[in-house]
Protein backbone atom coordinates (compact mmCIF):
# COMPACT_ATOMS: atom_id res chain seq x y z
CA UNK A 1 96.55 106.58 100.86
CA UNK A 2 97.51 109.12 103.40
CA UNK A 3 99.21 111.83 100.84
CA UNK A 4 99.96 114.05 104.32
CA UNK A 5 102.63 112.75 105.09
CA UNK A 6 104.22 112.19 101.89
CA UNK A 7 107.62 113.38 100.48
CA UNK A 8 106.04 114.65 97.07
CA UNK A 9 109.60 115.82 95.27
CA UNK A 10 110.97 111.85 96.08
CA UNK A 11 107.57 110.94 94.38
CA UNK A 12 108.63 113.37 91.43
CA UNK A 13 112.48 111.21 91.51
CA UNK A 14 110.51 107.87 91.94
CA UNK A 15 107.93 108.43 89.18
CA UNK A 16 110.66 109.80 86.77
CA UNK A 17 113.07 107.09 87.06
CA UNK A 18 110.14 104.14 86.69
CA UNK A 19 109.58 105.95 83.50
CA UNK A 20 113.04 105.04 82.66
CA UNK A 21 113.19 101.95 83.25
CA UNK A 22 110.03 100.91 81.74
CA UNK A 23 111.77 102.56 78.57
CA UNK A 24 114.93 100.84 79.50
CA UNK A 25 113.34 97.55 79.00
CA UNK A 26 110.64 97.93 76.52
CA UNK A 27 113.84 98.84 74.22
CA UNK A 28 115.70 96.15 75.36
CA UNK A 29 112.98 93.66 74.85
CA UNK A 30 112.40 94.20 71.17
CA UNK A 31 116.27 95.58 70.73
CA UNK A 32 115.22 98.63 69.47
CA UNK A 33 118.74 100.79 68.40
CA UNK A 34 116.96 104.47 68.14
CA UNK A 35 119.61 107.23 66.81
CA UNK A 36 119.68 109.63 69.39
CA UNK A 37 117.91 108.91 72.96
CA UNK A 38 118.55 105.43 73.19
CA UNK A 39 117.36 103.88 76.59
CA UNK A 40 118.18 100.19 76.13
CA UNK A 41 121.04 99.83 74.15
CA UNK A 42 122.67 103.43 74.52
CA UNK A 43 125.95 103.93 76.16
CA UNK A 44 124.73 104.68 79.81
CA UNK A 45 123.14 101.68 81.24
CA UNK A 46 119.64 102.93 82.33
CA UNK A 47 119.45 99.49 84.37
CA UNK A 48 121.00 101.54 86.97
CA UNK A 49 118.31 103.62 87.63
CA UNK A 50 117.36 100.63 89.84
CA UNK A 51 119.97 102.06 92.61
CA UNK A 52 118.27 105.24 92.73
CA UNK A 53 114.84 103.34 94.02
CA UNK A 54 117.48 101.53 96.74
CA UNK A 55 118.68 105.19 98.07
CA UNK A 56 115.25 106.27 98.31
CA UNK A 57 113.97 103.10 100.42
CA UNK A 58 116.77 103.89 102.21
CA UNK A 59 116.26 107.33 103.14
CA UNK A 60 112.72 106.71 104.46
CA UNK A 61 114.18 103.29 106.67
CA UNK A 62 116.23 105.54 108.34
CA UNK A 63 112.96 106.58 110.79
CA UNK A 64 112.97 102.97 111.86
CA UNK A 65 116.43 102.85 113.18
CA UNK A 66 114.49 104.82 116.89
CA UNK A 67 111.87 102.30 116.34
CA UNK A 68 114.13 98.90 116.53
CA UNK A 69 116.68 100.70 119.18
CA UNK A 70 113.63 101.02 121.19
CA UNK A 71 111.55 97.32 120.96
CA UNK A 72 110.68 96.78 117.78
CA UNK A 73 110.90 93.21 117.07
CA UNK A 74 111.92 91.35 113.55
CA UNK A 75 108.82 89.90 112.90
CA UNK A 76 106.40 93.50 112.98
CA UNK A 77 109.31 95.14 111.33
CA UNK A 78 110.23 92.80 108.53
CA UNK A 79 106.14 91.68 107.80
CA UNK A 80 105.48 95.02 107.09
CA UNK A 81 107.52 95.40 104.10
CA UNK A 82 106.76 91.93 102.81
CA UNK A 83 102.82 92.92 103.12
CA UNK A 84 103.81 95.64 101.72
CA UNK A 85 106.01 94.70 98.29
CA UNK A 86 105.09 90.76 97.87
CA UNK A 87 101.12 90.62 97.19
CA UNK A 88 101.25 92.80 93.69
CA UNK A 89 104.61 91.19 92.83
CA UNK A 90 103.54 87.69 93.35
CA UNK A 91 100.13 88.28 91.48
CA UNK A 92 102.35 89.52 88.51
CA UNK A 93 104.34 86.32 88.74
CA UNK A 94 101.52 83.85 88.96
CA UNK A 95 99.91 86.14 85.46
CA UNK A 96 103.25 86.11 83.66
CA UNK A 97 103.65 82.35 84.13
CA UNK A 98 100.47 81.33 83.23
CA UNK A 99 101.24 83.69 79.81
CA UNK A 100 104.82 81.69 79.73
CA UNK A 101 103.10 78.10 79.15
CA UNK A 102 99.88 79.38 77.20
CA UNK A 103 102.98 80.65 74.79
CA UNK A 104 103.67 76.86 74.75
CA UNK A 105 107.04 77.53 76.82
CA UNK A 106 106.43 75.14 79.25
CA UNK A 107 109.30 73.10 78.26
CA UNK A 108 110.98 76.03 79.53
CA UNK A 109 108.80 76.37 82.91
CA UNK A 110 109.62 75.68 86.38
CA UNK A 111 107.89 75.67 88.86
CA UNK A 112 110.18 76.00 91.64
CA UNK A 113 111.49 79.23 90.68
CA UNK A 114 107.88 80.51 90.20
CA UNK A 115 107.51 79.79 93.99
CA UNK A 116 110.88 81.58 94.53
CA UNK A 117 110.03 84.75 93.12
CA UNK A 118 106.22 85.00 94.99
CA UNK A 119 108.19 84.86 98.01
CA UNK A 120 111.11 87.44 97.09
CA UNK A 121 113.91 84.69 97.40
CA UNK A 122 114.94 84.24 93.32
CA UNK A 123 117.91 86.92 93.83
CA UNK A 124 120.67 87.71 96.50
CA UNK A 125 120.46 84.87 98.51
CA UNK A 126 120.98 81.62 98.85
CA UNK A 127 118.54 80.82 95.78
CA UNK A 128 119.97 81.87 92.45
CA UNK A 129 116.92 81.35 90.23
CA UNK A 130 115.84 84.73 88.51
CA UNK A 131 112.57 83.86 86.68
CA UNK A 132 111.95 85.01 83.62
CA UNK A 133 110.25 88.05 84.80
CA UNK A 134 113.67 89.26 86.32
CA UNK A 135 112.80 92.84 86.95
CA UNK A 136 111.42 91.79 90.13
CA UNK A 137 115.33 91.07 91.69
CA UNK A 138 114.47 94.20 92.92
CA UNK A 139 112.09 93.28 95.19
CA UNK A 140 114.06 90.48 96.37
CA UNK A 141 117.35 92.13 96.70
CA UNK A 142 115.35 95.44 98.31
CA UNK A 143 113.70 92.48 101.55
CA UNK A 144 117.37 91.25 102.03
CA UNK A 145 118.46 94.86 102.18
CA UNK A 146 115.67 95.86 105.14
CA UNK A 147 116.74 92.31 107.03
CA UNK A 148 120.78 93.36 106.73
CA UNK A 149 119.25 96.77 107.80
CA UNK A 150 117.60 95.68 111.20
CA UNK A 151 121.04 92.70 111.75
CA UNK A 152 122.81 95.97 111.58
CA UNK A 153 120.79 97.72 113.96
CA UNK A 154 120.40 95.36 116.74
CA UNK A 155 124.06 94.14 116.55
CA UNK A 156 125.14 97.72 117.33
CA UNK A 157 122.93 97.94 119.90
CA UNK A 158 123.65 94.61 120.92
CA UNK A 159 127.71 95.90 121.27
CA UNK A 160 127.37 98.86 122.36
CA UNK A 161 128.67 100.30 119.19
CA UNK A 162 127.43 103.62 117.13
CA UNK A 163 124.80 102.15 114.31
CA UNK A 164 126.96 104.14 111.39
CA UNK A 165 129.78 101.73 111.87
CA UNK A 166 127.35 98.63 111.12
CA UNK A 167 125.85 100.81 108.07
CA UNK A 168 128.91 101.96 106.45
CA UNK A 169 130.43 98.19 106.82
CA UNK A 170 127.19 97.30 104.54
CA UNK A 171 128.34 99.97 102.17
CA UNK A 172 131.83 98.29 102.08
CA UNK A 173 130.48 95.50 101.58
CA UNK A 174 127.98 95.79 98.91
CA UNK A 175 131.01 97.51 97.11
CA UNK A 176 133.24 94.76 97.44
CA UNK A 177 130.74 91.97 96.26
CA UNK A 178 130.35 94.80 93.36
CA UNK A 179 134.01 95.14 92.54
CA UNK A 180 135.26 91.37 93.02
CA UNK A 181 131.71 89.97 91.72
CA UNK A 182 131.62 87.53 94.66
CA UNK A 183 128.59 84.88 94.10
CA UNK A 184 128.08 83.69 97.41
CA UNK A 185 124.56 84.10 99.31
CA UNK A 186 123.81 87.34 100.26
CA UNK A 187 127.83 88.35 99.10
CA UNK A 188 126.95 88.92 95.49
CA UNK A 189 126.79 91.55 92.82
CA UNK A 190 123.10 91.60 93.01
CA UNK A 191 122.98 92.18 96.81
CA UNK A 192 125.71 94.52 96.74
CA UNK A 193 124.00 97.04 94.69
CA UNK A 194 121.38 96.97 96.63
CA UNK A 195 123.69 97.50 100.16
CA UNK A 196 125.65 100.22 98.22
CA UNK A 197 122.70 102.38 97.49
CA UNK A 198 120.47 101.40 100.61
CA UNK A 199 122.41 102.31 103.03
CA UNK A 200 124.01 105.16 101.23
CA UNK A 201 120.28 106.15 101.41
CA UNK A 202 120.44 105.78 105.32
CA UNK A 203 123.15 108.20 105.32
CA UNK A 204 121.86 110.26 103.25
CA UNK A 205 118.71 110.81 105.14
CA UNK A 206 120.49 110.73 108.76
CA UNK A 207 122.98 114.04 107.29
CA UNK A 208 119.57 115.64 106.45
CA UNK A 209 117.70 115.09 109.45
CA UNK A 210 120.48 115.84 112.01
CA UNK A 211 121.42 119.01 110.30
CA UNK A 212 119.86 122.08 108.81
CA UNK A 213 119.90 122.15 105.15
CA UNK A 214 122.07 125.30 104.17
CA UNK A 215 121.83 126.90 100.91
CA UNK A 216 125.36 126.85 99.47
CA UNK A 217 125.31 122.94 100.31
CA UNK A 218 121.63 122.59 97.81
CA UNK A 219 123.52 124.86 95.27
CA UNK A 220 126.53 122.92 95.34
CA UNK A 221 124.78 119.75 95.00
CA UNK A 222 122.63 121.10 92.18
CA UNK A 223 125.93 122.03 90.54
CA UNK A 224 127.46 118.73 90.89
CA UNK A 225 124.09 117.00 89.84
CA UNK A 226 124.29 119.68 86.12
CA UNK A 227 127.71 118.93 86.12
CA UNK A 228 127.79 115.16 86.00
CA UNK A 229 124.95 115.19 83.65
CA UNK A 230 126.79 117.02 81.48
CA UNK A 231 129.43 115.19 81.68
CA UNK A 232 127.36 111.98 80.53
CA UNK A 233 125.72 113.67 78.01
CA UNK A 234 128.86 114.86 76.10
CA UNK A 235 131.89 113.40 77.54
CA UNK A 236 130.66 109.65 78.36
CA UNK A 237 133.73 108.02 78.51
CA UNK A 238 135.42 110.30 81.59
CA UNK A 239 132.44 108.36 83.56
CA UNK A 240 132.25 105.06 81.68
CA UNK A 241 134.75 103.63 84.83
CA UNK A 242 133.12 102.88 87.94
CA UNK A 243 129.82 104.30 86.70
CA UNK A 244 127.67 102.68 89.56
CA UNK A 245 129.56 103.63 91.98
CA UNK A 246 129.36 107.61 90.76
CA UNK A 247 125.53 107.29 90.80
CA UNK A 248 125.31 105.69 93.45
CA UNK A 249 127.49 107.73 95.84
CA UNK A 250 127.70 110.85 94.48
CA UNK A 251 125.15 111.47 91.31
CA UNK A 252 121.55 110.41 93.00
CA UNK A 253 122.65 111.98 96.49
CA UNK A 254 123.14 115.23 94.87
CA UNK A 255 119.88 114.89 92.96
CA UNK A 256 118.20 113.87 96.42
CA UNK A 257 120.03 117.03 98.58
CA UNK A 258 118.22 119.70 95.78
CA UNK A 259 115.04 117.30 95.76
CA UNK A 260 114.59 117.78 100.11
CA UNK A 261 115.35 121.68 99.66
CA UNK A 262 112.65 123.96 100.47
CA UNK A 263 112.19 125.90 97.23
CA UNK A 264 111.69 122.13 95.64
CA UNK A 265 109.69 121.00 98.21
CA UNK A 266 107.37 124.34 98.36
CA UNK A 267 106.63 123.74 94.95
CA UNK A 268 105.94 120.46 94.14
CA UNK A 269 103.31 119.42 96.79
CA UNK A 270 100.66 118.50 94.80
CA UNK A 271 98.59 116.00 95.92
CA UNK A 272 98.51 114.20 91.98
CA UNK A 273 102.26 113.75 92.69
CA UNK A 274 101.89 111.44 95.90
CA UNK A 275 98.97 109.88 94.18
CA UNK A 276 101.32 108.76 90.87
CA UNK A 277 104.31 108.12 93.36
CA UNK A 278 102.82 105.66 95.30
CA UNK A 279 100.95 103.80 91.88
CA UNK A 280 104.69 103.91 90.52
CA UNK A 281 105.57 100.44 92.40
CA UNK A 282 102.58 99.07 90.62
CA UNK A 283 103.88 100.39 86.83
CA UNK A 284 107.54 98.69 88.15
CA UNK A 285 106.08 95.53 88.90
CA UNK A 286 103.46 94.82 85.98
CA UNK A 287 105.54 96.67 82.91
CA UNK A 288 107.48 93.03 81.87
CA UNK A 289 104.24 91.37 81.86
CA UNK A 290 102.93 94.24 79.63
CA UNK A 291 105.75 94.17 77.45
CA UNK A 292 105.47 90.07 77.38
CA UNK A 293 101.47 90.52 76.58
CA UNK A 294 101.98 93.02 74.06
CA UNK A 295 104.27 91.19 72.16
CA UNK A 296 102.48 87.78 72.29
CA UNK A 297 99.21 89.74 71.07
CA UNK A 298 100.72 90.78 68.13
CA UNK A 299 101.74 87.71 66.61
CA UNK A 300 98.49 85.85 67.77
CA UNK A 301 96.45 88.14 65.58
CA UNK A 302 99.16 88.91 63.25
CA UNK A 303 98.24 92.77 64.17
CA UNK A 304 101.75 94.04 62.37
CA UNK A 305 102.62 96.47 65.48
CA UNK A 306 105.58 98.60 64.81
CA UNK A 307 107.30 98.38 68.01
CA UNK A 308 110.34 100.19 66.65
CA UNK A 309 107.79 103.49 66.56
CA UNK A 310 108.31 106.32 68.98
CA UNK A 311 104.92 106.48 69.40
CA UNK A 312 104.14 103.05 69.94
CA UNK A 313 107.08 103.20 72.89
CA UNK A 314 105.14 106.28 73.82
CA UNK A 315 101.60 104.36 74.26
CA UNK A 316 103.09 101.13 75.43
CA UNK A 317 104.08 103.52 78.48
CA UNK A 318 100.80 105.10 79.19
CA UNK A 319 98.92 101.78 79.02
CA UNK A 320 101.38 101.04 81.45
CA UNK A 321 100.36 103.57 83.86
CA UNK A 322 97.34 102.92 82.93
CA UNK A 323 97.74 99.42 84.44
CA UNK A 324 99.54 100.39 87.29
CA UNK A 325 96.98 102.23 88.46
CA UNK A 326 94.27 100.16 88.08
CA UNK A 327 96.39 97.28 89.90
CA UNK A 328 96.79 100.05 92.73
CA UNK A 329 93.70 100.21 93.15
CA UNK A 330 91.94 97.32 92.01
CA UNK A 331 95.01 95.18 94.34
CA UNK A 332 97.47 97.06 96.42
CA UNK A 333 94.79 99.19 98.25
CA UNK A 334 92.30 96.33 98.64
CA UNK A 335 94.73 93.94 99.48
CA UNK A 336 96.35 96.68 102.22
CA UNK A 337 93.06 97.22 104.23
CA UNK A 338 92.07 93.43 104.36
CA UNK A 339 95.95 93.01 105.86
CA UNK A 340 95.15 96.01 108.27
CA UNK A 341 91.68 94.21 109.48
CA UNK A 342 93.25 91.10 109.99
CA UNK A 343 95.91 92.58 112.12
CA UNK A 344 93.94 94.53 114.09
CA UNK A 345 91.32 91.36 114.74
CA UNK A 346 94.61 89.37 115.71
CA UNK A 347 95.44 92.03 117.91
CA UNK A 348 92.31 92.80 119.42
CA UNK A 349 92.24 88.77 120.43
């Protein structure tokens, strides 16, 4: 991994919010109801942590928009982030399933939308077959996003018209699918979150790379980010309407603005951080299957774990790291630099 390069406060945002959500759904698999910090079935919706992780891959796919105005085809662009997000995600799949029928669920097992999410095609599209395992829409919704990203691209180009007009009619869009909850391929709610907060994250990173981050603007941002916070934390309700759309266009762009400001930046690069920000995909991807082991291990052996426990919460998310790393390793790297030999044989030929 090539930590150089690497935006190490994002890594701090990405590693933080698959924390969350590993939370989020380890409470709202055993539907835990905790009295004060309650990540599953509290008040704010900690699912939408999830659009935070769309602004993000959003900010960095900005770089590519030279790239694709320039010659980059479809197929280099759009095989590198399948290469990139499928392998882990489909090995998950192919372990959670075979945990699914030796639960003696396979009365409940289909095959066809196993196949559907290896490929990234259970969510957004024209399949609607979320597998069990349904954290990994994501993944699905996030490879529609980068294919609407390059349409959007090469149509403007194509037209002769400024690429922000094709971008912010993907924001429009996402929001309306959103709003109305249009189910339609690639027109639903699903996909729309993801358009919303992806290219929100193009913008986002085009505002910041065009023009020179001034002070006031990070201390306003950092104001706005304290303020809404606060404003979730003891007055909920003045939120409660149209909360996506706050995070997602105002909330998580603030948060982002103080993130990319030089004081934050000068003192978070640390080499650990890029380290745990790039294993953090890995933790996403194998925390169900964790949750779904964990679970099916305790009433094999009748061990009498108390899930409820903060500190069993508390271990259940360091074995996941634990995990995740090792699958970073042990997978994601190996399976990286066998891709990288076998494109550079096919190219050398």
């Amino acid at each position: 991994m090539n930590t150089k390069n690497r935006d190490y406060a994002l890594d701090v945002l990405k590693i933080i919010g698959t924390i969350l959500i590993v939370l989020h759904h380890y409470e709202l698999s055993f539907d835990l109801h905790f009295d004060r910090i309650n990540f599953g079935n509290g008040r704010f919706y900690f699912g939408y942590v999830v659009e935070l992780f769309f602004i993000i891959s959003g900010y960095f796919t900005f770089s590519s928009i030279k790239k694709i105005q320039d010659g980059l085809n479809f197929d280099r662009f759009f095989s590198a982030k399948v290469l990139r997000l499928l392998p882990v995600a489909a090995i998950s799949t192919a372990v959670y399933s075979l945990m699914y029928l030796i639960a003696g669920r396979g009365n409940n097992f289909h095959l066809w939308k196993v196949l559907l999410t290896c490929v990234g095609m259970q969510v957004g599209g024209p399949f609607y077959e979320m597998f069990t395992n349904s954290h990994l829409w994501y993944v699905s919704v996030l490879l529609i996003c980068y294919a609407m990203f390059f349409i959007a691209i090469r149509l403007s180009q194509r037209f002769r018209i400024n690429w922000r007009y094709a971008c912010f009619f993907m924001i429009v869009l996402g929001a309306c699918a959103c709003a109305r909850a249009y189910d339609l391929p690639f027109i639903n709610s699903n996909a729309g979150r993801g358009y919303m907060a992806f290219f929100t994250g193009i913008f986002l990173a085009c505002a910041l790379r065009e023009h020179e981050l001034k002070r006031w603007v990070v201390i306003g941002c950092l104001a706005v980010a304290l303020l809404f916070s606060a404003v979730l934390i003891f007055f909920y309700d003045w939120a409660d309407y149209g909360l996506n759309y706050l995070l997602t266009f105002m909330y998580y762009p603030a948060i982002i603005v103080v993130a990319e400001s030089k004081f934050v930046q000068k003192i978070l690069r640390w080499p650990f951080i890029g380290t745990m920000g790039a294993i953090s995909f890995n933790v996403y991807v194998w925390h169900f299957e964790i949750n779904a082991f964990s679970y099916g291990l305790d009433k094999k052996l009748e061990l009498g774990i108390d899930f409820s426990s903060r500190w069993t919460e508390l271990v259940f998310v360091l074995v996941t790291i634990a995990i995740g790393t090792a699958s970073y390793y042990l997978l994601e790297r190996p399976i990286s630099r066998w891709i990288r030999k076998k494109q550079a044989e096919r190219a050398a030929t």
